[in-house]
Structures are given as structure tokens and as C-alpha cells.
Protein backbone atom coordinates (compact mmCIF):
# COMPACT_ATOMS: atom_id res chain seq x y z
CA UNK A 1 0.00 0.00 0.00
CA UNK A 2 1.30 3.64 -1.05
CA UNK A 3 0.40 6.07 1.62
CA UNK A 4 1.43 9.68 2.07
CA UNK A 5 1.13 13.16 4.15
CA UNK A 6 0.81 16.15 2.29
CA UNK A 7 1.24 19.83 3.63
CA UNK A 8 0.17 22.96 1.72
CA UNK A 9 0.09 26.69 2.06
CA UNK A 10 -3.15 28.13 0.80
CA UNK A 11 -2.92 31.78 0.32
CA UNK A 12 -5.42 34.43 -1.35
CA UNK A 13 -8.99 33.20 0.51
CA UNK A 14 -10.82 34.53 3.05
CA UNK A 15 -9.89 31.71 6.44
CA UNK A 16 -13.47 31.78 7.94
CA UNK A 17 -15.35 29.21 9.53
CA UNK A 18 -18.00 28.60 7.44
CA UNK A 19 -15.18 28.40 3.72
CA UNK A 20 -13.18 26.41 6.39
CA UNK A 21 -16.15 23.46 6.90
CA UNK A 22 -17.01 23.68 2.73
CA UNK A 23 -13.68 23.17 2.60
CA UNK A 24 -13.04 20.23 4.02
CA UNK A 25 -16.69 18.88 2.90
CA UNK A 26 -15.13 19.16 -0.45
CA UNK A 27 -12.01 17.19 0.16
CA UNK A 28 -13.04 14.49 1.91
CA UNK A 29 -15.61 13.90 -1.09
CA UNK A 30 -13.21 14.27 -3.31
CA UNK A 31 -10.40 12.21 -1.85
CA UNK A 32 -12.40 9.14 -0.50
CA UNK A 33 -8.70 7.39 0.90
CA UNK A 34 -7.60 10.55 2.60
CA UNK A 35 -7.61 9.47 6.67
CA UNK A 36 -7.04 12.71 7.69
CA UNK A 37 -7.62 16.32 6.57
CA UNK A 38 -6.57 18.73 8.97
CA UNK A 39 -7.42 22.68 7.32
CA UNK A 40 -5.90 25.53 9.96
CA UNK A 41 -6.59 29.36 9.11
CA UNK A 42 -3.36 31.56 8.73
CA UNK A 43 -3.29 34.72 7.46
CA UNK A 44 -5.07 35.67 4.05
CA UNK A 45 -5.25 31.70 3.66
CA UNK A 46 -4.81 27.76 5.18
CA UNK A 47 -2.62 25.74 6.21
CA UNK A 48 -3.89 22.10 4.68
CA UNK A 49 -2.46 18.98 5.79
CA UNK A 50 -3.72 16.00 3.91
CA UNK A 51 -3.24 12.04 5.23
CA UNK A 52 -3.70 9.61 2.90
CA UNK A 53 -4.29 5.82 3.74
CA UNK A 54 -3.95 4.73 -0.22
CA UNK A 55 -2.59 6.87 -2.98
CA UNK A 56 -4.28 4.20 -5.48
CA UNK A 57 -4.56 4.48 -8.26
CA UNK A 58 -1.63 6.74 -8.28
CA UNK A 59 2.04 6.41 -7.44
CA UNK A 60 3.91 8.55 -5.15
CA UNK A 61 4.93 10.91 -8.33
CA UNK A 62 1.85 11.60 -9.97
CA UNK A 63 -0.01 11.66 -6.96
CA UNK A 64 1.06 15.35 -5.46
CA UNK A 65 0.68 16.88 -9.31
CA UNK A 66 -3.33 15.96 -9.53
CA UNK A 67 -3.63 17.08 -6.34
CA UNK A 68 -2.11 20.41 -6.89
CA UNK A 69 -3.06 20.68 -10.25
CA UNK A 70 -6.86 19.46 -10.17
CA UNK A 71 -8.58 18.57 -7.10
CA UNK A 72 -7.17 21.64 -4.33
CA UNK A 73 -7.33 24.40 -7.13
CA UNK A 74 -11.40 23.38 -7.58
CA UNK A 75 -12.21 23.07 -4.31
CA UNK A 76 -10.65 26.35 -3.28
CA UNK A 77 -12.03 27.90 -6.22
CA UNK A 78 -15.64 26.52 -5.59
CA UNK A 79 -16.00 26.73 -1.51
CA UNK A 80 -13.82 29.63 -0.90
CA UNK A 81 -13.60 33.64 -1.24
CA UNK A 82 -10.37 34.32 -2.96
CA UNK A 83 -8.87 37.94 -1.83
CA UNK A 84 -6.73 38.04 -5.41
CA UNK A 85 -5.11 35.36 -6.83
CA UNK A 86 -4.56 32.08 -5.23
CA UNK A 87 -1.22 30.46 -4.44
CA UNK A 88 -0.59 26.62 -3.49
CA UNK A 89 2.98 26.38 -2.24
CA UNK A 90 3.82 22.60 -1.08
CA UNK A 91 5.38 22.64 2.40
CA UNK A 92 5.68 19.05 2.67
CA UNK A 93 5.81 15.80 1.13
CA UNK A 94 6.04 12.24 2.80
CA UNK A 95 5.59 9.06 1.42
CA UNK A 96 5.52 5.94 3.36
């Protein structure tokens, strides 16, 4: 089994409670295999930390692009107020 932790910096949204909880909603539909998803407001933005039990069907290399690239840029886009544009900077990746 291919698991993994994931850590992202979310900046450009509004962090309130209620885009916080849509959030979250969104990912966990989204990423059925994720154990965890842990979404803390920082300034202008989140810190997301993302647990994954199974990264099937993807490997540990593509896994992190279509997450980046496809599934966190929706959801942010669809459940949260940006404040100008939005930046996803990976903090960290771990693979286990």
C-alpha cells in the first residue's frame, strides 16, 4: 500500500469558519482514501495537511501533481472567497 502526508500553504482566501467546513466537505468527497484532513486558518489563507491511507490508483509521483493541479485548485475555487489570486505552495511531502 502507497500512503502519504501532504502539507500545503493556501494563500489568497478569506480563512473563515464557514469556507473552512465547505472546505473540508469538499475534500473528503473528493479524496475518498484521505484518513485525515486537517485545514488551519493563517493569514489571508490555510494551512492544509492532507493524510492519505492509499494513494491508489496513483504512485507517489503523480499523486502530489493531480492534487495540486486538479482537485485543491477546484475546491478552493468553488468553496472559498479568494482575496486576489490564489497560491498553493507545497510545504511538505512524505511518502511511506
Amino acid at each position: 500500500m502507497n500512503r502519504g502526508t501532504l502539507k500545503y500553504l493556501v494563500k489568497g482566501v478569506r480563512p473563515d469558519r464557514e469556507s473552512r467546513q465547505d472546505l473540508h466537505r469538499e475534500l473528503t468527497d473528493n479524496l475518498p482514501n484521505a484518513s485525515s484532513i486537517v485545514i488551519l486558518p493563517v493569514v489571508q489563507g490555510y494551512s492544509l495537511e492532507i493524510e492519505m491511507a492509499d494513494l491508489a490508483p496513483f504512485t507517489s509521483v503523480s499523486f502530489e501533481p493531480y492534487l495540486s493541479e486538479h482537485v485543491l485548485p477546484e475546491a478552493v475555487a468553488i468553496r472559498c472567497e479568494t482575496l486576489g489570486p490564489v497560491q498553493l505552495e507545497l510545504l511538505k511531502a512524505r511518502y511511506y
